[in-house]
Protein backbone atom coordinates (compact mmCIF):
# COMPACT_ATOMS: atom_id res chain seq x y z
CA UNK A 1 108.24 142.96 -15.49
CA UNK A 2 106.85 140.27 -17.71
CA UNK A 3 102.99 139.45 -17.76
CA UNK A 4 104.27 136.03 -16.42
CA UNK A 5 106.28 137.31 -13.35
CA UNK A 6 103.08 139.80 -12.47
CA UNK A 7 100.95 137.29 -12.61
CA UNK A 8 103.70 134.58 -10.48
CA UNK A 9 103.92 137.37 -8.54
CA UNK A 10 100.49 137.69 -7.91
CA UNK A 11 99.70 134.79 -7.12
CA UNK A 12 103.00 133.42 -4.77
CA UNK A 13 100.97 134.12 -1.51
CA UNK A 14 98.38 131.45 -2.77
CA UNK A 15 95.13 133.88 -1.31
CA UNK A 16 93.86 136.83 -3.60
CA UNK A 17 91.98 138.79 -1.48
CA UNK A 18 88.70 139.75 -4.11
CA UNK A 19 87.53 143.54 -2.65
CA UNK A 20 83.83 145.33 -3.77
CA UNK A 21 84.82 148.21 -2.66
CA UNK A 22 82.51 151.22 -1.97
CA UNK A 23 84.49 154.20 -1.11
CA UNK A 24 87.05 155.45 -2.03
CA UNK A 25 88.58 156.45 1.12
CA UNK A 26 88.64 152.90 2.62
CA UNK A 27 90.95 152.23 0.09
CA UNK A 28 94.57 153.18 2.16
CA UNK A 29 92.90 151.37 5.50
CA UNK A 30 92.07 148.35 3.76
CA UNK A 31 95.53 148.13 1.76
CA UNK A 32 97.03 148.68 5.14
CA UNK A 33 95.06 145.76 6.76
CA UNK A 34 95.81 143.67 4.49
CA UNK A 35 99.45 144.42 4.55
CA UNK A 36 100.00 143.90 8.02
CA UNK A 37 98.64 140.17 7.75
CA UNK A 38 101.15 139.44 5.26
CA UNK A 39 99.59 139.87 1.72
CA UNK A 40 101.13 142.27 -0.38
CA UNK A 41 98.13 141.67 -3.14
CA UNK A 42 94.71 142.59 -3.42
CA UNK A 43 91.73 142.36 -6.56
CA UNK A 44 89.20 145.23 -6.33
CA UNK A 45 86.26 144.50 -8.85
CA UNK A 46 84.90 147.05 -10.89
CA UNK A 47 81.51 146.55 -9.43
CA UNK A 48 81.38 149.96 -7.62
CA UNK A 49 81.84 153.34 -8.68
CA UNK A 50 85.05 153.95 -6.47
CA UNK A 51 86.93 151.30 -8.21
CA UNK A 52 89.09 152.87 -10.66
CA UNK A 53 89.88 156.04 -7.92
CA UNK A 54 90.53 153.59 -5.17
CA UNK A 55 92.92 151.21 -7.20
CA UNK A 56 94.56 153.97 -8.50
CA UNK A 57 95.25 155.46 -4.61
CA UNK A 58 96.58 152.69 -3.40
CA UNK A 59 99.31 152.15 -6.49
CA UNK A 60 100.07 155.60 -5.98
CA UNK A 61 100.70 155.50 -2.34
CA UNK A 62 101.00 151.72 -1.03
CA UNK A 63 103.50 151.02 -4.03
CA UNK A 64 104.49 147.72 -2.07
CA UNK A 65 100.80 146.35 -2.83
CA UNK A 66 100.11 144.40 -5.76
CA UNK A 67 96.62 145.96 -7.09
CA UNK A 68 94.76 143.90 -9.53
CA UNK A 69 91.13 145.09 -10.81
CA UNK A 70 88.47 142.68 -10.71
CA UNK A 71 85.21 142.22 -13.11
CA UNK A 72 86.66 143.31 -16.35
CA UNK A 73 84.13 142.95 -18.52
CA UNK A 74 84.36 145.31 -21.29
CA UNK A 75 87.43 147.25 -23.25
CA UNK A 76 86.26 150.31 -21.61
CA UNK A 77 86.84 148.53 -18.26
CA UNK A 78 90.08 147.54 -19.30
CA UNK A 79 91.60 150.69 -20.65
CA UNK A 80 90.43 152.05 -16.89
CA UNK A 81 92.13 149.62 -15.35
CA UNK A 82 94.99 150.54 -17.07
CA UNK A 83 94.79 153.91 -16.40
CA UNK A 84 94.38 154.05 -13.13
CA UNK A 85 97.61 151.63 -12.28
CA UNK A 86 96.50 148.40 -11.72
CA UNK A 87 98.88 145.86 -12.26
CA UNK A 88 96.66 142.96 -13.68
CA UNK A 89 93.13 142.33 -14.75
CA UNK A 90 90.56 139.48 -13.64
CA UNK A 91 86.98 138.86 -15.39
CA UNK A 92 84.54 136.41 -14.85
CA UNK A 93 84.24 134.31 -18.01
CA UNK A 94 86.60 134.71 -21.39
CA UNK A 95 86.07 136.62 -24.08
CA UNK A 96 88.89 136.81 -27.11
CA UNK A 97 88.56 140.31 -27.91
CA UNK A 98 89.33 141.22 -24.00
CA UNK A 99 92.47 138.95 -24.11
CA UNK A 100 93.60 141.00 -27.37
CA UNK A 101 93.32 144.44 -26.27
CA UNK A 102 95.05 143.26 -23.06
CA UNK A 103 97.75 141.85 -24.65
CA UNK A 104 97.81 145.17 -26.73
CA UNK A 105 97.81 147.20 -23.23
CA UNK A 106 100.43 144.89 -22.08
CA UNK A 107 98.18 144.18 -19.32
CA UNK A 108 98.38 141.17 -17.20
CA UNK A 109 94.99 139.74 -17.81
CA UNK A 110 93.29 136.57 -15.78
CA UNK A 111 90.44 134.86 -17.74
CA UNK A 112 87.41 132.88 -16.06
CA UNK A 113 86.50 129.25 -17.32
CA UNK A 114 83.94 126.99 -16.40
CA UNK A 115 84.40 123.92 -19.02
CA UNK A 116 86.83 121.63 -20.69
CA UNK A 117 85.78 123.92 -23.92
CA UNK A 118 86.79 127.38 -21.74
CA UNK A 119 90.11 125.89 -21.17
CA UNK A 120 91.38 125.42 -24.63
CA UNK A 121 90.12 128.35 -25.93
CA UNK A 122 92.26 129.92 -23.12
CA UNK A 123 95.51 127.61 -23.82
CA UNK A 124 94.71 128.66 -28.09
CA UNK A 125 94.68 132.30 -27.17
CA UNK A 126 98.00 132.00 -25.17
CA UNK A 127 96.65 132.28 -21.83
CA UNK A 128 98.72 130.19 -18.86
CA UNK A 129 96.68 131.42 -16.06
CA UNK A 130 92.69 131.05 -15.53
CA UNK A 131 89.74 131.76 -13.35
CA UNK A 132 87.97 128.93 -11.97
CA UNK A 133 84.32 130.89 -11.14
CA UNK A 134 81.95 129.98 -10.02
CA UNK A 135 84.26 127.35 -8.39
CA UNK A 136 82.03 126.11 -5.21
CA UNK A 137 78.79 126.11 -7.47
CA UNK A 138 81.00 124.59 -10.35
CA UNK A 139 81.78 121.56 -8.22
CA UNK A 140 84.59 122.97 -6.27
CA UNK A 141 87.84 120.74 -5.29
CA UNK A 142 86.30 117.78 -7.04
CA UNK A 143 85.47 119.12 -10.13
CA UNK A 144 89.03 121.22 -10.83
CA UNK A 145 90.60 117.92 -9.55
CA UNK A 146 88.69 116.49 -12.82
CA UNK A 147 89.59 119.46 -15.08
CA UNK A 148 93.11 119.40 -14.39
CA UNK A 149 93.35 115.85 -15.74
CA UNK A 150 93.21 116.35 -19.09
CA UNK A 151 95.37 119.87 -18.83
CA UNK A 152 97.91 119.94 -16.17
CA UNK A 153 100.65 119.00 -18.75
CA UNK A 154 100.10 121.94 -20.62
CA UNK A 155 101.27 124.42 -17.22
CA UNK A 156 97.96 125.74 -17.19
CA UNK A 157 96.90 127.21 -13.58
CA UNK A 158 93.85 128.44 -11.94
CA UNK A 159 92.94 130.50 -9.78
CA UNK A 160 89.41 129.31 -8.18
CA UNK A 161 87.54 132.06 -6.96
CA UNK A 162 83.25 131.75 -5.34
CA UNK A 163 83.06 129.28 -2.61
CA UNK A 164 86.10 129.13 -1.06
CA UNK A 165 87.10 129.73 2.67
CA UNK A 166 89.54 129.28 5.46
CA UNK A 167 87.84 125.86 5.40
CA UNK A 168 88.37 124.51 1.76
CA UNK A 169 91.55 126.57 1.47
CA UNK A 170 94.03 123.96 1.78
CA UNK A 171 91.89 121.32 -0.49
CA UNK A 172 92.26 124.03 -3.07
CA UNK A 173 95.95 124.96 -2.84
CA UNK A 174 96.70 120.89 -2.41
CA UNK A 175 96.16 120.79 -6.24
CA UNK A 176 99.16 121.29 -8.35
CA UNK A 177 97.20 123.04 -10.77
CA UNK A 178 96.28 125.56 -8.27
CA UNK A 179 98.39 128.69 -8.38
CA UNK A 180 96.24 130.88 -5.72
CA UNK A 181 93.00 130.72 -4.43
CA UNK A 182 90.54 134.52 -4.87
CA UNK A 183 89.42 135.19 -1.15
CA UNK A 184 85.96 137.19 -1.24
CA UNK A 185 86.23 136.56 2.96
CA UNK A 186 88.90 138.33 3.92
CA UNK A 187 87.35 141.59 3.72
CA UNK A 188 83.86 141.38 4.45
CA UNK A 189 81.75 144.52 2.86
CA UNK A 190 80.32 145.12 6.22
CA UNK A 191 83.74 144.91 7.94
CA UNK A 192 85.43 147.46 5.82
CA UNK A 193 82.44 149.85 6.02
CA UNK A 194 82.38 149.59 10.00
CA UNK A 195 86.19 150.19 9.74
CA UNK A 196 87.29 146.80 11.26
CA UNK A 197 90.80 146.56 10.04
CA UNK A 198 92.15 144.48 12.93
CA UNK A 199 89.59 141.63 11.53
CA UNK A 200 90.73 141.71 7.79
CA UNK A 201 94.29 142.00 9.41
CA UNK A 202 93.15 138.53 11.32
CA UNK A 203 91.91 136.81 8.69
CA UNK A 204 94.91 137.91 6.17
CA UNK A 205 97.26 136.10 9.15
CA UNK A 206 95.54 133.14 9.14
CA UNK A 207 94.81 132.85 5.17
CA UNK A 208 98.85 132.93 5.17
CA UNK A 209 99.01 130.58 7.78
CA UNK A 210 97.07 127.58 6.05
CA UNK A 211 98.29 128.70 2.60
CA UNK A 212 101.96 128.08 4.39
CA UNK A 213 101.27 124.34 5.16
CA UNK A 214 100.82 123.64 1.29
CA UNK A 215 103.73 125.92 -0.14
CA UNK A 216 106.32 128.04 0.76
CA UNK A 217 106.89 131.58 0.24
């Protein structure tokens, strides 16, 4: 599949659920949860130590999830991420080397932008698809709304990910620019260590539920 139809793909549901996770053996639980509310997609950051092992479990055994890995930061990161199966690659802020060796990896790979300047460097490197992050402290709905002016003709998309909820949700996906929101909420650290599937099950439902009233899947 193309890095455009992974990352369509990715991002059809409209929610990203964004995952620290910290063991390893949550990993087939959570992936479970999350299935049975309806998203077949999932980022797990490279914050923790049973990142790589936990992404690379569930693309070995939930084959119907969509695994991303999160905070990609450096090529080491990357090459891991490759490695251990996930399908596409999300940092925090963009850096041109980490777009090359992705696009040498043929590795789906998800930028982050804060500025007008961000964005064209993005667009001049090839890139269709960006992180908004920090979005809430960025300026949120308003401020995207603002950045999209200047861009939207170009297809670019985001993806704004810090500061959004089931509350802002909508506001977010209203934007044509918008191709998915990235969902920190929907499985809470101290959920998943307390083993509380039916609640990230809950809040996957009703993440697909106001992500239906703005598009259709």
């Amino acid at each position: 599949m193309a890095t455009r139809d992974i990352l369509a793909e990715a991002t059809q549901w409209g929610v990203v659920p964004v995952i620290a996770l910290e063991r390893e053996e949550d990993a087939l639980p959570l992936a479970d949860a999350l299935l049975a509310g309806g998203l077949p997609v999932m980022e797990i950051t490279f914050r923790t130590a049973a990142a790589a092992a936990a992404i690379h479990t569930i693309s070995t055994e939930r084959p119907e999830m969509l695994v991303g890995a999160g905070t990609v930061l450096t090529q080491s990161n990357l090459q891991d991420a490759k490695d251990c199966g996930a399908r596409f690659a999300v940092a925090p802020g963009l850096n041109p080397e980490m777009l090359q060796a992705a696009k040498a990896l043929d590795l789906p790979f998800v930028p982050g932008i804060a500025t007008p300047s961000d964005i064209e460097m993005g667009l001049a490197l090839g890139c269709t698809t960006l992180k908004f992050f920090p979005a809430g402290a960025l300026g949120g709905v308003a401020m995207l709304k603002a950045l999209s002016g200047p861009y939207a003709h170009t297809g670019i998309r985001f993806m704004p990910t810090g500061g959004v909820n089931l509350q802002n949700l909508g506001q977010y996906l209203s934007l044509p620019t918008v191709s998915a929101v990235g969902g920190t909420w929907l499985a809470k650290s101290a959920d998943i260590a307390a083993g509380n599937w039916d609640v990230i099950t809950a809040a996957s439902k009703e993440a697909i539920t106001e992500a239906l009233q703005f598009r259709s899947l």
